[in-house]
C-alpha atoms as a PDB file:
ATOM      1  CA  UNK A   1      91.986  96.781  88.455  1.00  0.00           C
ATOM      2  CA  UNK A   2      94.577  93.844  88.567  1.00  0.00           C
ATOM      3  CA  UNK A   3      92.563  90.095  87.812  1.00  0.00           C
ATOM      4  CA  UNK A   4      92.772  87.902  91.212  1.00  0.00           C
ATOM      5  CA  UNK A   5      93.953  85.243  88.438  1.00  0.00           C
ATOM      6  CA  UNK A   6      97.068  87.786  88.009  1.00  0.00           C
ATOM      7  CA  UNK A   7      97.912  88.687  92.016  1.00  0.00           C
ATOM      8  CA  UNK A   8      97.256  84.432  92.828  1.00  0.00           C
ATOM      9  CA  UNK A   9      99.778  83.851  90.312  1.00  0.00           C
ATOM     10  CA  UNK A  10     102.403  86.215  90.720  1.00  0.00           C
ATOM     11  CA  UNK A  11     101.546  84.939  94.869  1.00  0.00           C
ATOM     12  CA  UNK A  12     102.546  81.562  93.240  1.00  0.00           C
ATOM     13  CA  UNK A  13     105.888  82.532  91.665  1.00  0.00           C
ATOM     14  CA  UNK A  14     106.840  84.466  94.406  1.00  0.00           C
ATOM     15  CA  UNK A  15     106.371  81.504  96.862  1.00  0.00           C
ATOM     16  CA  UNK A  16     108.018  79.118  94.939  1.00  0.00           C
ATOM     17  CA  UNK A  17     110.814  81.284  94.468  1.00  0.00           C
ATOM     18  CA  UNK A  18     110.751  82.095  97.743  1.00  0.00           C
ATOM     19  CA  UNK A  19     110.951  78.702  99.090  1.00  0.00           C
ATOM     20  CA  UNK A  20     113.765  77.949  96.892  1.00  0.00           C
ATOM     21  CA  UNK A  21     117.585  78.114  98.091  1.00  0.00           C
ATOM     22  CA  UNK A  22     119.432  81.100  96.522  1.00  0.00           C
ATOM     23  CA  UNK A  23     121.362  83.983  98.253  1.00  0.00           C
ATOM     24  CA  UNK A  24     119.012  85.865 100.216  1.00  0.00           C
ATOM     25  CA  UNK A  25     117.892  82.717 101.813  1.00  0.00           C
ATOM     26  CA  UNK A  26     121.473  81.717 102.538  1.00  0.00           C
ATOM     27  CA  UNK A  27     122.469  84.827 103.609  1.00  0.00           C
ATOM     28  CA  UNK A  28     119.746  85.450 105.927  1.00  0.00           C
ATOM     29  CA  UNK A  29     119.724  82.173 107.653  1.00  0.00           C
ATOM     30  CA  UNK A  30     123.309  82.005 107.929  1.00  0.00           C
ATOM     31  CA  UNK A  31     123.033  85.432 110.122  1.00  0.00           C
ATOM     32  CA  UNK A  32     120.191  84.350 112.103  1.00  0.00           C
ATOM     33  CA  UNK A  33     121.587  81.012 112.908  1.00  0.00           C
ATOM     34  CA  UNK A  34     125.144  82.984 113.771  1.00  0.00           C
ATOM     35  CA  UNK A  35     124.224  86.307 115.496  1.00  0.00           C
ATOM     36  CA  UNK A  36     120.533  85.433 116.177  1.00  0.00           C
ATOM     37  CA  UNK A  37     116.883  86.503 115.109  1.00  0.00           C
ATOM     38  CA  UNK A  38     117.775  90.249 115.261  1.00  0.00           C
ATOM     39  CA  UNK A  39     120.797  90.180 112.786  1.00  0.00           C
ATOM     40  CA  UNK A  40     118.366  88.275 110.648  1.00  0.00           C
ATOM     41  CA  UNK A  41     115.748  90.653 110.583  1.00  0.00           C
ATOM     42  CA  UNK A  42     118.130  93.768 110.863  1.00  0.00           C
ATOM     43  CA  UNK A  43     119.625  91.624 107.077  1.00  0.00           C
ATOM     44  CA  UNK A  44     116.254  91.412 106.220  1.00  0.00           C
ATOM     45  CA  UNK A  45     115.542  95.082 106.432  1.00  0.00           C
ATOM     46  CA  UNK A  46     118.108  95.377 103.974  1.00  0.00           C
ATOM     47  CA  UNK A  47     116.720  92.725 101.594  1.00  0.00           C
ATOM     48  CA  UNK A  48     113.289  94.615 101.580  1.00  0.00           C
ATOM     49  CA  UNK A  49     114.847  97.770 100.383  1.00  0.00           C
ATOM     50  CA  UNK A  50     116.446  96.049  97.350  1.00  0.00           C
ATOM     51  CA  UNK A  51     113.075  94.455  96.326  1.00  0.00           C
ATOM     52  CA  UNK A  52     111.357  98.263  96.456  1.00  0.00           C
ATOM     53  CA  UNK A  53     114.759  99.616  94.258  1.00  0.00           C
ATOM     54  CA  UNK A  54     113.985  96.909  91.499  1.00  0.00           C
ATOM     55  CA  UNK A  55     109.795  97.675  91.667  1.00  0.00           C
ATOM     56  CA  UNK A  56     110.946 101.401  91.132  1.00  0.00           C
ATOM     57  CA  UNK A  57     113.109 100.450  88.469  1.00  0.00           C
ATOM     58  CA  UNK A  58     111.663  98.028  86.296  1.00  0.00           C
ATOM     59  CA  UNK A  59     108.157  99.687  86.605  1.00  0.00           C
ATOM     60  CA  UNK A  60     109.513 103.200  85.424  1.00  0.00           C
ATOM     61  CA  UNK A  61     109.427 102.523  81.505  1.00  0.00           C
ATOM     62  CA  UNK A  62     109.686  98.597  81.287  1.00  0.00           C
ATOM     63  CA  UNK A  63     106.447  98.558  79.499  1.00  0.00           C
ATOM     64  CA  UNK A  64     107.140 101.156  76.999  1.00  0.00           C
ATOM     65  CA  UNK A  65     110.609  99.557  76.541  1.00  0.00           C
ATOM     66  CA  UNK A  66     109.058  95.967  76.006  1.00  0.00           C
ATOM     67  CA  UNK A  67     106.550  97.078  73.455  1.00  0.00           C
ATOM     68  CA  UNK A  68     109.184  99.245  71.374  1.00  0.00           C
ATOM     69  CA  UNK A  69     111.215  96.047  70.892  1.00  0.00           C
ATOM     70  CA  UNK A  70     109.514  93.065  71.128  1.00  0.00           C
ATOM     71  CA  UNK A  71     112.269  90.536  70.859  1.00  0.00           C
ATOM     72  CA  UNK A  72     113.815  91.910  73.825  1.00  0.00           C
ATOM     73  CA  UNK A  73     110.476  90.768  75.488  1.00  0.00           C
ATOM     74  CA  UNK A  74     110.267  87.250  74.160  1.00  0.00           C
ATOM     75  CA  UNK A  75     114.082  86.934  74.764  1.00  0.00           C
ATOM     76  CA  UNK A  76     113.879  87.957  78.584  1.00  0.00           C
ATOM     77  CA  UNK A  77     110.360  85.599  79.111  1.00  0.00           C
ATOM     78  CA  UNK A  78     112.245  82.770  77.484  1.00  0.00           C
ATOM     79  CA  UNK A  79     115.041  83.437  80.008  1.00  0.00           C
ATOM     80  CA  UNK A  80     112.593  83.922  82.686  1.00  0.00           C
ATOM     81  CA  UNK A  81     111.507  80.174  81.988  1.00  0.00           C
ATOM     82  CA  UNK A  82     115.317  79.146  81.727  1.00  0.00           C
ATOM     83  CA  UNK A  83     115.626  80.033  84.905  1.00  0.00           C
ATOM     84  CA  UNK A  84     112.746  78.703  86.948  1.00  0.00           C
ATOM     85  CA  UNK A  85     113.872  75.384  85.191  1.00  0.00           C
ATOM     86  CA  UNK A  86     117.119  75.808  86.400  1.00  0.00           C
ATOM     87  CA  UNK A  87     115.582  76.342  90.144  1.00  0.00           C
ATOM     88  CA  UNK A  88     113.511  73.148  89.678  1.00  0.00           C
ATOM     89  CA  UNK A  89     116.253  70.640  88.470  1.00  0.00           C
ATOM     90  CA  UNK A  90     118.486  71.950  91.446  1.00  0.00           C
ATOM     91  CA  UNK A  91     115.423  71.227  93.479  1.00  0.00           C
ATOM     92  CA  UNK A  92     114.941  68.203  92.373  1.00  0.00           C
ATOM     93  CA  UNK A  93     118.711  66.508  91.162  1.00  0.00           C
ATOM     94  CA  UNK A  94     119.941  64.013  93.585  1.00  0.00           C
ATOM     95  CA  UNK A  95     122.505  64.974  96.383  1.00  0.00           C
ATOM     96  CA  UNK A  96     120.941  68.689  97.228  1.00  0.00           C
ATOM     97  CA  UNK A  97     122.253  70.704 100.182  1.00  0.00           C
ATOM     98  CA  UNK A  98     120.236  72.268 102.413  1.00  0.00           C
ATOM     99  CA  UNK A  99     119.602  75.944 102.893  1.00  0.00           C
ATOM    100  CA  UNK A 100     119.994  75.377 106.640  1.00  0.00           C
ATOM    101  CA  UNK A 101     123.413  74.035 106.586  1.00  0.00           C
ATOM    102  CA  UNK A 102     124.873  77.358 105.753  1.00  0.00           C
ATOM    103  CA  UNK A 103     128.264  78.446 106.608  1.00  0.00           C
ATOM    104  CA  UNK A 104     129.443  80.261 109.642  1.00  0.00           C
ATOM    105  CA  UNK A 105     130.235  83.989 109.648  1.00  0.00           C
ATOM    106  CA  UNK A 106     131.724  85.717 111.778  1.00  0.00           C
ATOM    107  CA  UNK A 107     129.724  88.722 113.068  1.00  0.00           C
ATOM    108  CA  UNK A 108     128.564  92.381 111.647  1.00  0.00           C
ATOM    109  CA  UNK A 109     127.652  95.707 113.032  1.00  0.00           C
ATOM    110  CA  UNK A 110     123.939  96.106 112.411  1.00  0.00           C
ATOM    111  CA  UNK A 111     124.869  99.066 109.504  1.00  0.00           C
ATOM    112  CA  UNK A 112     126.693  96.127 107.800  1.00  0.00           C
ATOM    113  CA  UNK A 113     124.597  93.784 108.392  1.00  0.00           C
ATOM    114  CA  UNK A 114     121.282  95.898 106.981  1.00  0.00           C
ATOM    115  CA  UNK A 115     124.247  96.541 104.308  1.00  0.00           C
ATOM    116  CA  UNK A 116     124.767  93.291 102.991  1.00  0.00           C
ATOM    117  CA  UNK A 117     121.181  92.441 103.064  1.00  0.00           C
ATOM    118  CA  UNK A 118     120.543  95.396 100.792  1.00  0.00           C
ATOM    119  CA  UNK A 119     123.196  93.664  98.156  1.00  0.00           C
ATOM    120  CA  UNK A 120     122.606  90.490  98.689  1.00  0.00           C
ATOM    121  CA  UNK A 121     119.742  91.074  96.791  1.00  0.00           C
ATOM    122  CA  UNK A 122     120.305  93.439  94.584  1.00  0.00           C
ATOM    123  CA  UNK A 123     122.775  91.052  93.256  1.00  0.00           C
ATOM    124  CA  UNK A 124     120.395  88.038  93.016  1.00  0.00           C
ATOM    125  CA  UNK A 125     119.913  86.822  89.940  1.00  0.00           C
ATOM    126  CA  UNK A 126     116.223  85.460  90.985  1.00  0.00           C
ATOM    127  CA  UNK A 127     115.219  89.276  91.450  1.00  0.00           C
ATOM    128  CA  UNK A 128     116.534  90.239  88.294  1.00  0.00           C
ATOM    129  CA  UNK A 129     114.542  87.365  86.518  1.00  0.00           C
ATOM    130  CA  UNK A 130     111.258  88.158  88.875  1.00  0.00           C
ATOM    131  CA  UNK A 131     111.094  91.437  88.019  1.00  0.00           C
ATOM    132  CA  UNK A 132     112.307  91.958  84.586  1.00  0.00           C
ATOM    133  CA  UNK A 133     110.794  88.510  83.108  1.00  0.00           C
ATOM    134  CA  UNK A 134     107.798  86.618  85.580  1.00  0.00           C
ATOM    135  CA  UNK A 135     105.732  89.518  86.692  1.00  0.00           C
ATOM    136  CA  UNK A 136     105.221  90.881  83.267  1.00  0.00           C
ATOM    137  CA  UNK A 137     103.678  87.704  82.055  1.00  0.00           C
ATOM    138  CA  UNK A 138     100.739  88.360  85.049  1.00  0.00           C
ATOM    139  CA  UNK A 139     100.142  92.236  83.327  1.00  0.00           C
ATOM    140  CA  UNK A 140      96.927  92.195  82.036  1.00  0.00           C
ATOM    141  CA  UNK A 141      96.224  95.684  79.275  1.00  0.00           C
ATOM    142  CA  UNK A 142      92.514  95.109  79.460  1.00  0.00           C
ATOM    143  CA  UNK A 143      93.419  95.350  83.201  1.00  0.00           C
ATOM    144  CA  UNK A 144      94.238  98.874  82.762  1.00  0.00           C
ATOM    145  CA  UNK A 145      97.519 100.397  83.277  1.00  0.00           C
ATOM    146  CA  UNK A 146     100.425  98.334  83.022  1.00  0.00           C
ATOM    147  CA  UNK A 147     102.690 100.408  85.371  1.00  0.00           C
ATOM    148  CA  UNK A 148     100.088 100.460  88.329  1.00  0.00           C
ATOM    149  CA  UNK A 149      99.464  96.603  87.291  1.00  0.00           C
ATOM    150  CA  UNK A 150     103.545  96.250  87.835  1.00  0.00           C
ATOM    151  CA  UNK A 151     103.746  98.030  91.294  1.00  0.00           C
ATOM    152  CA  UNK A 152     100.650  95.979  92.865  1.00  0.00           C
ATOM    153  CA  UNK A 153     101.677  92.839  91.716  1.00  0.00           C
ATOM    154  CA  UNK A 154     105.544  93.375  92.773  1.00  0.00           C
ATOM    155  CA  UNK A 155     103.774  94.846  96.111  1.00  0.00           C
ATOM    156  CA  UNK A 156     102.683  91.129  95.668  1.00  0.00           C
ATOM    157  CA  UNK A 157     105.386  89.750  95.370  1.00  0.00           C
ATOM    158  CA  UNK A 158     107.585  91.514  98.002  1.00  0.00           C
ATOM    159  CA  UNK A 159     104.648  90.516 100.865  1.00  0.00           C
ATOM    160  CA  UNK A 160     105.027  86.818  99.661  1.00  0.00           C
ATOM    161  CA  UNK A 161     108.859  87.100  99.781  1.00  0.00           C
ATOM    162  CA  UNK A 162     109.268  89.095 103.354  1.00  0.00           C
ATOM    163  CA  UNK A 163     106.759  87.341 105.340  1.00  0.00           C
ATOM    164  CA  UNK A 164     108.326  83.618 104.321  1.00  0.00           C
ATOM    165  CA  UNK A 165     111.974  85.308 104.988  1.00  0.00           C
ATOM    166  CA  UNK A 166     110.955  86.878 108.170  1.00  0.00           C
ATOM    167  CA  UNK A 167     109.575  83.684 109.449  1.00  0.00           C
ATOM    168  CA  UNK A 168     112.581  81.676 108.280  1.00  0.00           C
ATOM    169  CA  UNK A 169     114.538  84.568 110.082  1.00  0.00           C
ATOM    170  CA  UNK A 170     112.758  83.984 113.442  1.00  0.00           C
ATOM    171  CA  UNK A 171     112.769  80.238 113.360  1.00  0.00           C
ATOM    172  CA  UNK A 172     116.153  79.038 111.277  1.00  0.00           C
ATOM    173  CA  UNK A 173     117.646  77.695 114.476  1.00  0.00           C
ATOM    174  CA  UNK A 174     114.694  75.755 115.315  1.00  0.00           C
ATOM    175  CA  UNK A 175     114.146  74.440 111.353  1.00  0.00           C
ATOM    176  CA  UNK A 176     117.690  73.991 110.680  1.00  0.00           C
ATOM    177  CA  UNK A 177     117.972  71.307 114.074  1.00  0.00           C
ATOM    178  CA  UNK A 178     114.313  69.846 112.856  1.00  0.00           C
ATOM    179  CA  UNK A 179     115.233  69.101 109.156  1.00  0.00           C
ATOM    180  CA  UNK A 180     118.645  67.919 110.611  1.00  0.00           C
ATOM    181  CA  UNK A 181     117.043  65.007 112.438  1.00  0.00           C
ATOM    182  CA  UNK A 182     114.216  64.427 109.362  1.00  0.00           C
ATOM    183  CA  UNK A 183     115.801  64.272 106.245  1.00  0.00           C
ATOM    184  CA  UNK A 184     113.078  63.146 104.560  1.00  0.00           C
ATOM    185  CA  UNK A 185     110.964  65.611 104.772  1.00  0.00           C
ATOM    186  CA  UNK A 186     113.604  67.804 103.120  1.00  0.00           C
ATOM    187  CA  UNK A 187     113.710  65.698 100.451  1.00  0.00           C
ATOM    188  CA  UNK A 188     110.039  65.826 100.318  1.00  0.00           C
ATOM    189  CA  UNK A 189     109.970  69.604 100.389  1.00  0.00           C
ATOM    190  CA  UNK A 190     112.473  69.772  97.686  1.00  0.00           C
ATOM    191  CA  UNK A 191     110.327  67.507  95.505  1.00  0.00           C
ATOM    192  CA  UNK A 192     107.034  69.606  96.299  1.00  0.00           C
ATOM    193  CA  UNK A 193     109.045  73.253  95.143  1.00  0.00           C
ATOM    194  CA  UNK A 194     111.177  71.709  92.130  1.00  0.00           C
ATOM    195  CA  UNK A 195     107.711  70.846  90.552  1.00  0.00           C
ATOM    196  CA  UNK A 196     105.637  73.420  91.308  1.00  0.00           C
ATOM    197  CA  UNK A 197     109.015  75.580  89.757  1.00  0.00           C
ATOM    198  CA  UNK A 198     109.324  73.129  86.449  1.00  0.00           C
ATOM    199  CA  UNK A 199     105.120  74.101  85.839  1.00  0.00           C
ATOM    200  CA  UNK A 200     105.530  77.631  86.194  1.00  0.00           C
ATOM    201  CA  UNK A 201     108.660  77.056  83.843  1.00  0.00           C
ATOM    202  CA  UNK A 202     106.299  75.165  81.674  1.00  0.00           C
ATOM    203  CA  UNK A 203     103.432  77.817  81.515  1.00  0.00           C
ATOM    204  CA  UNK A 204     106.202  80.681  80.919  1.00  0.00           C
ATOM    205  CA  UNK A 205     107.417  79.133  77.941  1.00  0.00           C
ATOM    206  CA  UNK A 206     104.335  78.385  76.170  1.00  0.00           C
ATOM    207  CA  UNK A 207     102.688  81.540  76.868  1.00  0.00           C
ATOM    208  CA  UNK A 208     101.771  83.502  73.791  1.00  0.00           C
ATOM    209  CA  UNK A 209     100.726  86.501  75.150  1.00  0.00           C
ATOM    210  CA  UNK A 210     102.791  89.721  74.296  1.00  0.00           C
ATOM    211  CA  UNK A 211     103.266  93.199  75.650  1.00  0.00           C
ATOM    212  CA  UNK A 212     100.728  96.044  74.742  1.00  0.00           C
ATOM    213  CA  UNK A 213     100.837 100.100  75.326  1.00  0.00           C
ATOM    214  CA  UNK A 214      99.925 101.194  78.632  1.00  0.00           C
END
């Protein structure tokens, strides 16, 4: 049984995250906003697979791997943290660019397209860090296993992630000609994810906890 603490946090990571600029955002935008909604979600078909390939991954022997050598495990939470700082000053620093300014492509067959979305985020460095550093922190032993604890709360994390991308798919147009006339409430929603980030940064570094045998 995963704690609802556990699924409400990784639910919290994964929004911020999310919500946060990086290159699935940019590259799913930019093909909605170029070849329309059903590029985007064709890309975002691709994006999904990627998230199950790292779930499959990470979840087949991370634990044992993380207990064996526990450095390792401090090393990749402390990078974890790194990281979600990182997100949170770009958030925050003056002079940010929008997500919905992208750049113009020029357009794919839906094979590429699904393609590209596929690595896209296989190569994102957020995944890498969600999977291999955040969602460990939420795995609870008295919780019971730690592998089934890793696959619901990545299932977690992967609802979080494709329901905000598939509604930033189906209205980037519309969001990216609204935030164009209102900059402030960019600003404003850059303010609201850099912090929320720089906590979750905060809690990651000072957590104590450490990995235990499934």
């Amino acid at each position: 049984m995963v704690a609802l603490s556990s699924i409400l946090g990784v639910g919290a990571v994964a929004l911020g995250m999310v919500l946060t600029p990086g290159p699935n955002m940019m590259y799913l935008v930019s093909r909605s906003i170029t070849q329309g909604r059903r590029a985007g979600v064709i890309s975002l078909g691709g994006v999904a697979i990627g998230f199950l390939a790292y779930l499959t991954a990470t979840n087949l022997g991370l634990s044992v791997l993380f207990v064996a050598v526990p450095e390792l495990y401090l090393a990749v939470k402390l990078a974890g943290a790194a990281y979600l700082g990182w997100l949170a000053f770009k958030a925050l620093r003056p002079g940010g660019v929008s997500v919905f300014e992208p750049t113009r492509l020029t357009p794919d067959s839906p094979r590429r397209l699904f393609a590209m979305g596929l690595m896209t985020n296989l190569l994102n460095p957020k995944m890498a860090v969600m999977y291999l550093s955040l969602i460990p922190q939420f795995e609870r032993p008295a919780q019971g296993h730690l592998v089934l604890q890793g696959f619901v709360l990545g299932g977690v994390q992967i609802v979080v992630s494709l329901t905000v991308n598939l509604g930033i798919v189906l209205a980037a147009g519309a969001i990216a000609l609204f935030l164009a006339k209102r900059p402030l409430w960019l600003r404003a929603q850059r303010y609201v994810m850099g912090t929320v980030l720089g906590a979750l940064a905060l809690r990651l570094a000072t957590d104590h906890a450490r990995p235990s045998p499934a």
